[in-house]
PDB file of N, CA and C in Angstrom:
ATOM      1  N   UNK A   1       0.828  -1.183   0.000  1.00  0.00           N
ATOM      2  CA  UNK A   1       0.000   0.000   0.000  1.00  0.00           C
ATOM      3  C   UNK A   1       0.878   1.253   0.000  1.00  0.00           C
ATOM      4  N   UNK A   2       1.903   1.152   1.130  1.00  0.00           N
ATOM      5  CA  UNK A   2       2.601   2.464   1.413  1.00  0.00           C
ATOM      6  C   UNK A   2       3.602   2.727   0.278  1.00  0.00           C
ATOM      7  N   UNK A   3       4.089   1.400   0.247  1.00  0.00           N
ATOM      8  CA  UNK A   3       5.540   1.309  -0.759  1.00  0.00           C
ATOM      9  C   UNK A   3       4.948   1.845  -2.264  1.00  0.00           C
ATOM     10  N   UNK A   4       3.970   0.932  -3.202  1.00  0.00           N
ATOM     11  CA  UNK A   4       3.554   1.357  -4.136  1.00  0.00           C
ATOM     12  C   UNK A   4       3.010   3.160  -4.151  1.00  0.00           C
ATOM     13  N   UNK A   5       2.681   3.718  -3.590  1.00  0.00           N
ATOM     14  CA  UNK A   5       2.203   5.267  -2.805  1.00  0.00           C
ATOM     15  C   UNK A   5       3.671   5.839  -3.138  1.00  0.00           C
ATOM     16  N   UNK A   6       5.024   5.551  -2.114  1.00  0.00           N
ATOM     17  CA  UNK A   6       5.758   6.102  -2.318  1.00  0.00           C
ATOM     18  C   UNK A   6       6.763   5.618  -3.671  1.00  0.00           C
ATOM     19  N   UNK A   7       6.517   5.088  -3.908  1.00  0.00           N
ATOM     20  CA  UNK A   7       7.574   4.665  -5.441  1.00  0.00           C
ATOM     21  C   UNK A   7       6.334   5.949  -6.789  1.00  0.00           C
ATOM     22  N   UNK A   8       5.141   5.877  -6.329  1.00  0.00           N
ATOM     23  CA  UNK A   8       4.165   6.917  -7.482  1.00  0.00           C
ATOM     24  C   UNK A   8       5.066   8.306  -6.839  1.00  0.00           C
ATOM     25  N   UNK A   9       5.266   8.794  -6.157  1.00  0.00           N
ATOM     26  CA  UNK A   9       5.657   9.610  -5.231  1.00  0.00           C
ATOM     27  C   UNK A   9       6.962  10.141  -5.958  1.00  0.00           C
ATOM     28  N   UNK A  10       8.013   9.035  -6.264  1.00  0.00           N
ATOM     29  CA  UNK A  10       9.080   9.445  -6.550  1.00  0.00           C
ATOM     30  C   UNK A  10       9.187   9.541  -8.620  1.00  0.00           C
ATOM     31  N   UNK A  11       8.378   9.151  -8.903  1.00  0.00           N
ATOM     32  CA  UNK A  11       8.046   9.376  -9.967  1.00  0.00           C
ATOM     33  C   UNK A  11       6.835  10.406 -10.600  1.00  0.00           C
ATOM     34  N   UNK A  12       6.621  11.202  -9.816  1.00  0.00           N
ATOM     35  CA  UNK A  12       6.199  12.362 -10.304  1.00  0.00           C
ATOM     36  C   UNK A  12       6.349  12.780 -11.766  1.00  0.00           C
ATOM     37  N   UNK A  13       5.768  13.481 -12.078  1.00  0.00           N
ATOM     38  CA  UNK A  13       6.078  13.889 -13.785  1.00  0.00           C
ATOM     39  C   UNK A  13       7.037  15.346 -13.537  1.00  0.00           C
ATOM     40  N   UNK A  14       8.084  15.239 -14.253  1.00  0.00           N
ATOM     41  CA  UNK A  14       8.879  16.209 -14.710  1.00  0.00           C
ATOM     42  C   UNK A  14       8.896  16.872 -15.796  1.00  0.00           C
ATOM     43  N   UNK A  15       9.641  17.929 -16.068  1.00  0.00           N
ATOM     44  CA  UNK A  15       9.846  18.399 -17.520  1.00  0.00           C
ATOM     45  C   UNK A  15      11.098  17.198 -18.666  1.00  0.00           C
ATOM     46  N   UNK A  16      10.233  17.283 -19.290  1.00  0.00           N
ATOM     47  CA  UNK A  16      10.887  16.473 -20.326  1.00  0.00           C
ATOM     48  C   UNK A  16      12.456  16.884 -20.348  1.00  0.00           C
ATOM     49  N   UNK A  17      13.326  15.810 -20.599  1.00  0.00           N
ATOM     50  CA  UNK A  17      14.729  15.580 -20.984  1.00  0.00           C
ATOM     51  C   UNK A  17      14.971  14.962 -21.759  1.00  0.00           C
ATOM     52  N   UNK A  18      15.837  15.735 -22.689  1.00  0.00           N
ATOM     53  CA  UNK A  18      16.378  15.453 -24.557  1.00  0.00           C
ATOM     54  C   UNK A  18      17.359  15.146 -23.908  1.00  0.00           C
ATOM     55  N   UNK A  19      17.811  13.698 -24.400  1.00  0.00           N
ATOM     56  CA  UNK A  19      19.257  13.029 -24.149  1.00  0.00           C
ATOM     57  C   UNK A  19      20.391  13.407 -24.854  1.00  0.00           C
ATOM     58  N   UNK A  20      21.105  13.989 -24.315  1.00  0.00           N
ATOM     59  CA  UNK A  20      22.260  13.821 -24.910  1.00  0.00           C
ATOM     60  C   UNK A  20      23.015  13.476 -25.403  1.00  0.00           C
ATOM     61  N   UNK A  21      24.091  13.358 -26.276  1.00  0.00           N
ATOM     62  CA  UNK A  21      24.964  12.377 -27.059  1.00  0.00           C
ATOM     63  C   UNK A  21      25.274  11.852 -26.427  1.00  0.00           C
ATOM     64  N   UNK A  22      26.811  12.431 -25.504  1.00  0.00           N
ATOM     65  CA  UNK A  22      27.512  11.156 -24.678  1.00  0.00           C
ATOM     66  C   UNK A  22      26.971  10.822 -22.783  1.00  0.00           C
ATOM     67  N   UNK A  23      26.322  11.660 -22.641  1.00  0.00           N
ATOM     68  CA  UNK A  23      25.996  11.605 -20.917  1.00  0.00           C
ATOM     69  C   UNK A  23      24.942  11.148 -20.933  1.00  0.00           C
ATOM     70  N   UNK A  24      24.973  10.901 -19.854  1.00  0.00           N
ATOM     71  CA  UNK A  24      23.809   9.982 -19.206  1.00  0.00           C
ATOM     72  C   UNK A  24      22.929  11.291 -18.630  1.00  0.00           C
ATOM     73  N   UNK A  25      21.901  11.955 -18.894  1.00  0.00           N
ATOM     74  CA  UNK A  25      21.018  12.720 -18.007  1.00  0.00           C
ATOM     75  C   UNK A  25      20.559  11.907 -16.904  1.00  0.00           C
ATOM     76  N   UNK A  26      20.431  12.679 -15.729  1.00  0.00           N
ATOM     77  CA  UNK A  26      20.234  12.190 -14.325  1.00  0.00           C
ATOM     78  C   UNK A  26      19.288  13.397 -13.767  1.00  0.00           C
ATOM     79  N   UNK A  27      17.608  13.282 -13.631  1.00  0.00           N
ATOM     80  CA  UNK A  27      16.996  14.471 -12.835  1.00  0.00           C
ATOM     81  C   UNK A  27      17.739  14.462 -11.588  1.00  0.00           C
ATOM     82  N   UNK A  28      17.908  15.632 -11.521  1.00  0.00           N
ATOM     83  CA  UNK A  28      18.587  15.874 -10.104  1.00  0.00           C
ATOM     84  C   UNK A  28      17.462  16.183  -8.854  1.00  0.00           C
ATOM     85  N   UNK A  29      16.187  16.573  -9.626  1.00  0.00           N
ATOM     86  CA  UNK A  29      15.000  16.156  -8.357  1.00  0.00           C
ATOM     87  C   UNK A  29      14.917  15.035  -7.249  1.00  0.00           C
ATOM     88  N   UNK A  30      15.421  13.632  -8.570  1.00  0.00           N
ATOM     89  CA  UNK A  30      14.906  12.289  -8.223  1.00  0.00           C
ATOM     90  C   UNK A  30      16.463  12.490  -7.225  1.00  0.00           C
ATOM     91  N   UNK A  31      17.533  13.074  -7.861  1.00  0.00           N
ATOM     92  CA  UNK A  31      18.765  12.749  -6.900  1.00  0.00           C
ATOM     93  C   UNK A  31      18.445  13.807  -5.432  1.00  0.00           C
ATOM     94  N   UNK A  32      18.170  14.790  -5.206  1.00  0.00           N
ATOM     95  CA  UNK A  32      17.996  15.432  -4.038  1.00  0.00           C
ATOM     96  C   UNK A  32      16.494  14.789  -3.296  1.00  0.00           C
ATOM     97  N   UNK A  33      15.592  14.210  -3.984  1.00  0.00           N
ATOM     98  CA  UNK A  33      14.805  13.695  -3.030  1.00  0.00           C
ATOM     99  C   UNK A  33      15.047  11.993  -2.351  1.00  0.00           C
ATOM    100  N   UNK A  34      16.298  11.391  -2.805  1.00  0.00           N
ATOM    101  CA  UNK A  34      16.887  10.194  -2.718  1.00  0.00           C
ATOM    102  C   UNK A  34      17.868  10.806  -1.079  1.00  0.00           C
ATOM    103  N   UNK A  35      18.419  11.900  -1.378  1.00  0.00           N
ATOM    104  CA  UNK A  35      19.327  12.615  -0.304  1.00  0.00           C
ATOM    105  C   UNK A  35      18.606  12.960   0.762  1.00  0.00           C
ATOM    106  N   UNK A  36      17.512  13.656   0.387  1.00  0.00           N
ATOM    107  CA  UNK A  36      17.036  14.474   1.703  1.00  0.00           C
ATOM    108  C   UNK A  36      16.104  12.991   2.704  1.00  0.00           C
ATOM    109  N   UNK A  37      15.867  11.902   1.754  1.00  0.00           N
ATOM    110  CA  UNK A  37      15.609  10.493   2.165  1.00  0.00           C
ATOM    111  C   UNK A  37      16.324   9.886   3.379  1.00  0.00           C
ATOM    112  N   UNK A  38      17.563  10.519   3.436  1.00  0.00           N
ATOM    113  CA  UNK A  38      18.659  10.015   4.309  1.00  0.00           C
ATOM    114  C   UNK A  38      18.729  10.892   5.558  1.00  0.00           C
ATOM    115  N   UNK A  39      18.316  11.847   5.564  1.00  0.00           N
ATOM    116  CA  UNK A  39      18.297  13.030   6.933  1.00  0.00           C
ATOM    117  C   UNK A  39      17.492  12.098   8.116  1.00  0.00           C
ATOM    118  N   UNK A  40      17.914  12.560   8.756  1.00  0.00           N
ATOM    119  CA  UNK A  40      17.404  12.018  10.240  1.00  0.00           C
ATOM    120  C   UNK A  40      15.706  12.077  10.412  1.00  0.00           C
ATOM    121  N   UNK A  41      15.465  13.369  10.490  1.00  0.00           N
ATOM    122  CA  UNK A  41      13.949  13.833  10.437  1.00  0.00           C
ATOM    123  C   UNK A  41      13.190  12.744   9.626  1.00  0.00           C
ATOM    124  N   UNK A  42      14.108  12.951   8.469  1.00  0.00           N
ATOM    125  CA  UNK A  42      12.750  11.904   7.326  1.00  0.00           C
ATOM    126  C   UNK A  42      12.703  10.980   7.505  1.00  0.00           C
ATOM    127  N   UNK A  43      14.008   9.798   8.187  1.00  0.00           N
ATOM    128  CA  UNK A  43      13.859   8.878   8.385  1.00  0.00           C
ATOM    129  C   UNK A  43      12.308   8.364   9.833  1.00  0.00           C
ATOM    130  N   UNK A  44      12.491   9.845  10.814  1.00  0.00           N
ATOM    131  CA  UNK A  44      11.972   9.454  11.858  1.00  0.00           C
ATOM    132  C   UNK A  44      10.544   9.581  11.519  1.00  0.00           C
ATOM    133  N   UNK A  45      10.396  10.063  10.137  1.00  0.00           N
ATOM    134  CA  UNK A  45       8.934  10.390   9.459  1.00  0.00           C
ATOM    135  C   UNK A  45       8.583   9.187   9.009  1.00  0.00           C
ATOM    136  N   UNK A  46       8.865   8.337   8.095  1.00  0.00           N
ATOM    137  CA  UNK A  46       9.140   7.267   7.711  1.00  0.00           C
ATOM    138  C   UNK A  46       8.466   6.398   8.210  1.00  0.00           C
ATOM    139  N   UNK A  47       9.526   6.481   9.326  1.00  0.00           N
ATOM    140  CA  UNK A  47       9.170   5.556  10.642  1.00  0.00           C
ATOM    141  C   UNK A  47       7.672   5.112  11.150  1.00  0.00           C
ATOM    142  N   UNK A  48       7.125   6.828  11.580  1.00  0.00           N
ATOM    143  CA  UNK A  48       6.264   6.872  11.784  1.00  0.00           C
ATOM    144  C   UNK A  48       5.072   6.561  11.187  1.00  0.00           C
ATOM    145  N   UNK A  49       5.742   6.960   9.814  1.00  0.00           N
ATOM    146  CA  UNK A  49       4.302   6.195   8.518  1.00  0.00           C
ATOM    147  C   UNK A  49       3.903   4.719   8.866  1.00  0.00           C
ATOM    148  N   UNK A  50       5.637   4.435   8.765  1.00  0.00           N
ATOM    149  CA  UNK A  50       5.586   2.601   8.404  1.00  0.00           C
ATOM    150  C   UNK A  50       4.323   2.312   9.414  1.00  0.00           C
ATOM    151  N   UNK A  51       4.752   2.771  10.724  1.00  0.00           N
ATOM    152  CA  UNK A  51       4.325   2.011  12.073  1.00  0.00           C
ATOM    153  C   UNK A  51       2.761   2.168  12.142  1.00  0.00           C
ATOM    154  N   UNK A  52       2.346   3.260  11.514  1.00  0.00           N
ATOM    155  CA  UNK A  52       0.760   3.595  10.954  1.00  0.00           C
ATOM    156  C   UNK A  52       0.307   2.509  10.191  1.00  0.00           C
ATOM    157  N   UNK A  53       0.844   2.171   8.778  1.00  0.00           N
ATOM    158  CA  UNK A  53       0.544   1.584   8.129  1.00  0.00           C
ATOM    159  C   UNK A  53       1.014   0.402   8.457  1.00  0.00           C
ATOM    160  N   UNK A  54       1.437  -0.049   9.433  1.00  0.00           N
ATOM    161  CA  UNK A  54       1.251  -1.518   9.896  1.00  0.00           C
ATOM    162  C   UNK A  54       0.106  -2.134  11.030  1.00  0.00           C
ATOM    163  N   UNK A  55      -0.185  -0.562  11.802  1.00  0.00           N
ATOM    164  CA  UNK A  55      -1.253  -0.884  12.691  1.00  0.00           C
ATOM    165  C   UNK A  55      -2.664  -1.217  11.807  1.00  0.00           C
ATOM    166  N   UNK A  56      -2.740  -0.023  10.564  1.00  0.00           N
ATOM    167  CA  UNK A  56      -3.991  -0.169   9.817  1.00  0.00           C
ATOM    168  C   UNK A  56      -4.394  -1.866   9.296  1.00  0.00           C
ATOM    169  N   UNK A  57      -2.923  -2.090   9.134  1.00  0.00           N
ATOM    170  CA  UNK A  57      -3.061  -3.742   8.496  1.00  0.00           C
ATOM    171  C   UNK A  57      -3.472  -4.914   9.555  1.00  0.00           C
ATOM    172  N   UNK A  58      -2.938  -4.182  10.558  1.00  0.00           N
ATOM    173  CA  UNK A  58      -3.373  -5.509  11.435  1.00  0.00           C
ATOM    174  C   UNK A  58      -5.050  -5.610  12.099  1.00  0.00           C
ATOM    175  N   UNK A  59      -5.239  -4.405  11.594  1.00  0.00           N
ATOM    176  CA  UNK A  59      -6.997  -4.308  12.012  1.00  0.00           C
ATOM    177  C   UNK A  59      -7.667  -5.023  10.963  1.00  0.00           C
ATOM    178  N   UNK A  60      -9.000  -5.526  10.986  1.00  0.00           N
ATOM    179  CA  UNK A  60      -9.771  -5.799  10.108  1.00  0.00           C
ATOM    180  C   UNK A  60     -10.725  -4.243   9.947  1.00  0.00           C
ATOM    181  N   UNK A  61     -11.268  -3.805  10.809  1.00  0.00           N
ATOM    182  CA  UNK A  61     -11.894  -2.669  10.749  1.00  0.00           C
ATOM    183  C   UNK A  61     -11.424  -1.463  11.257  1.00  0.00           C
ATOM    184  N   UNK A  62     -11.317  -0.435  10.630  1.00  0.00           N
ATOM    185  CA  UNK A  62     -10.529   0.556  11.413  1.00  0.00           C
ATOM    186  C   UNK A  62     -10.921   2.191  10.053  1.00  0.00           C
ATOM    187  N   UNK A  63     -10.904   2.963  10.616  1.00  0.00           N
ATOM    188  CA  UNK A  63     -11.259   4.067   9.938  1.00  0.00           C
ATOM    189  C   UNK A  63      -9.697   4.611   9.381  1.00  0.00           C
ATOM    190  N   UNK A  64      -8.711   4.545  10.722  1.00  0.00           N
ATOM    191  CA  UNK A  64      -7.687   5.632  10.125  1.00  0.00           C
ATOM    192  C   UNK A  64      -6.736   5.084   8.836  1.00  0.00           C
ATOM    193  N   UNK A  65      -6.382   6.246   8.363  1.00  0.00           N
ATOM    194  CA  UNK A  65      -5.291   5.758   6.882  1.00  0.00           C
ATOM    195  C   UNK A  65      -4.418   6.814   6.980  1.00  0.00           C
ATOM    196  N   UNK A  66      -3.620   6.867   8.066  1.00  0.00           N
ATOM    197  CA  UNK A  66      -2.182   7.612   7.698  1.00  0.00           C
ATOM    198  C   UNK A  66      -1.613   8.756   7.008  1.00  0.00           C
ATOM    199  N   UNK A  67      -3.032   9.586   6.934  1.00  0.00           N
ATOM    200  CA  UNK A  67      -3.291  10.623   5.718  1.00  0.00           C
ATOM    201  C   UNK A  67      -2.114  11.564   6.759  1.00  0.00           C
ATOM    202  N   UNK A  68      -2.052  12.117   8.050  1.00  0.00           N
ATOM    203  CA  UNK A  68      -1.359  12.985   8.429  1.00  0.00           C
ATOM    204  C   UNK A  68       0.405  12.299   8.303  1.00  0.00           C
ATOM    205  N   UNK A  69       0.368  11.158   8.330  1.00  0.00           N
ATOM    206  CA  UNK A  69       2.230  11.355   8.495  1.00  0.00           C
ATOM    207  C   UNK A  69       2.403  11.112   7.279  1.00  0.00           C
ATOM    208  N   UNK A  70       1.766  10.487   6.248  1.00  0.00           N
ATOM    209  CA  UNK A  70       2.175  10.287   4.774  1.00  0.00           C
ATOM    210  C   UNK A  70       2.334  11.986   4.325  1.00  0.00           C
ATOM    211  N   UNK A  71       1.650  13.039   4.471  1.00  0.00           N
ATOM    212  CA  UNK A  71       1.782  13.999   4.228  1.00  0.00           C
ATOM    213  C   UNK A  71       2.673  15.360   4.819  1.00  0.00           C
ATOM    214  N   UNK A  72       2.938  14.259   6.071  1.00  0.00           N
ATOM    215  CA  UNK A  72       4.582  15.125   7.238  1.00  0.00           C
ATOM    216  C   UNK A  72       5.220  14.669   6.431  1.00  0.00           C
ATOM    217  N   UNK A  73       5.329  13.046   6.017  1.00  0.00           N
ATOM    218  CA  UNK A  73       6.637  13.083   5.305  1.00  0.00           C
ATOM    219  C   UNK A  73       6.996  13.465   4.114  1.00  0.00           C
ATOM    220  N   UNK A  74       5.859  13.322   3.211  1.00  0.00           N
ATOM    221  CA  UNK A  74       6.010  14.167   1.952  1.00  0.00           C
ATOM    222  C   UNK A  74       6.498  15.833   1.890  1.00  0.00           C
ATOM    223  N   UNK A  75       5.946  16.716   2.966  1.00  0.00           N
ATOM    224  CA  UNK A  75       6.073  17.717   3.218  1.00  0.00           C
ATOM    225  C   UNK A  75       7.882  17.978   3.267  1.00  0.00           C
ATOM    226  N   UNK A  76       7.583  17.379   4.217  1.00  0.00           N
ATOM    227  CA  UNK A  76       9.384  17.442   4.677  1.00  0.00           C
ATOM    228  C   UNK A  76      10.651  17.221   3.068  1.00  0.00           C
ATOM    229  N   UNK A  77      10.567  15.898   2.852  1.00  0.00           N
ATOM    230  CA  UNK A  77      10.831  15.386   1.423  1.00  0.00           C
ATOM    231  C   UNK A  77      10.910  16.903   0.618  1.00  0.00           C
ATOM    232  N   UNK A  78       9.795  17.355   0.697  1.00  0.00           N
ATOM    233  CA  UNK A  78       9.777  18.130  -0.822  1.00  0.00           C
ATOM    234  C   UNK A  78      10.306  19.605   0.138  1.00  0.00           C
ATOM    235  N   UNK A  79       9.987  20.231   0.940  1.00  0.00           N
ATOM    236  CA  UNK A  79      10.713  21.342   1.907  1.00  0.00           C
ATOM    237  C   UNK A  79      12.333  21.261   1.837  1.00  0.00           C
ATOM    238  N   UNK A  80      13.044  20.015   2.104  1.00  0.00           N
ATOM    239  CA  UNK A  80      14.293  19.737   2.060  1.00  0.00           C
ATOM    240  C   UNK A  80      14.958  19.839   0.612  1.00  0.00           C
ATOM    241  N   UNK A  81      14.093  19.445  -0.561  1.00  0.00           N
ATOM    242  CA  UNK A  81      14.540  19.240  -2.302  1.00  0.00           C
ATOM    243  C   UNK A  81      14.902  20.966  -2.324  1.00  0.00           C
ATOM    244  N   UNK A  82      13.186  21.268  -1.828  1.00  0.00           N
ATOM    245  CA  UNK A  82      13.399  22.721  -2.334  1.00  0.00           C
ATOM    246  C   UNK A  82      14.155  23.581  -2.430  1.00  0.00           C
ATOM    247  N   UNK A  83      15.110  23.732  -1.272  1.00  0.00           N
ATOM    248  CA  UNK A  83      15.620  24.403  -0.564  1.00  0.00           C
ATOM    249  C   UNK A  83      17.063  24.381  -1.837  1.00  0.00           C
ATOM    250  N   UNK A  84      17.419  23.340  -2.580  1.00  0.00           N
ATOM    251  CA  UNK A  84      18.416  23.687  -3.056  1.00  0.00           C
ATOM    252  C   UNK A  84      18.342  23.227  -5.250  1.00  0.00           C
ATOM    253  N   UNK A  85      17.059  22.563  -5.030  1.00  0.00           N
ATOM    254  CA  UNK A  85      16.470  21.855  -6.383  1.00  0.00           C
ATOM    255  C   UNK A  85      16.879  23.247  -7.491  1.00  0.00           C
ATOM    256  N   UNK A  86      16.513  24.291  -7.499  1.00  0.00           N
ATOM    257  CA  UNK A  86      17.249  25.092  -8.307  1.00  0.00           C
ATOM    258  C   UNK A  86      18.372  25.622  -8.848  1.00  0.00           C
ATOM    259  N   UNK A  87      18.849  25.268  -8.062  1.00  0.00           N
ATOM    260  CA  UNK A  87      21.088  25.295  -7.935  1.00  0.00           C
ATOM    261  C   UNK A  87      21.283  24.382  -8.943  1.00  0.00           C
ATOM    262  N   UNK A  88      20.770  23.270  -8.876  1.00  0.00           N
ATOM    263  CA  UNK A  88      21.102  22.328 -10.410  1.00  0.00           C
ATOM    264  C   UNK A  88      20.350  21.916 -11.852  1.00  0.00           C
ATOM    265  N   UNK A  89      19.457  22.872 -11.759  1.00  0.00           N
ATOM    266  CA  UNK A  89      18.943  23.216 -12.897  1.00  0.00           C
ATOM    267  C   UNK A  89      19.673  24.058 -13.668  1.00  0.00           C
ATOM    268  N   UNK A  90      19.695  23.622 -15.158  1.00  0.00           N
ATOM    269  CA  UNK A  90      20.310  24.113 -16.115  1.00  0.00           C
ATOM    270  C   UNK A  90      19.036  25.375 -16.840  1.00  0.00           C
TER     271      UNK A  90
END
């Protein structure tokens, strides 16, 4: 549930990229949101999702769906890209 969510997540739609002859193009979005992945905070966000979305599973009936930390952590994720995602744009 969560994993498929966050893999749509990291594939967002971008602006198109014309390949180059000899380099390999690399969005540097997908590379700063892979980085800011590794900060402490996000991990402890993460965390907190997972542990949501494992309680939801173990219920048969249950209302909640994780809508607030899936969206701390997204928040965070994209707050952290931001902050420098323009520096490597061409």
């Amino acid at each position: 549930m969560f994993g498929d969510l966050l893999k749509r997540f990291f594939k967002l739609p971008s602006l198109p990229v014309i390949k180059a002859d000899d380099e390999e193009l690399v969005d540097p979005q997908n590379v700063l949101r892979e980085k800011c992945n590794q900060d402490h905070h996000a991990q402890e966000l993460f965390k907190r999702l997972e542990d949501c979305n494992a309680r939801v599973r173990s219920r048969k009936k249950t209302t909640e769906m994780c809508d607030e930390e899936l969206i701390d952590y997204l928040h965070h994720i994209d707050h952290c890209v931001a902050k420098t995602l323009f520096e490597h744009l061409k």
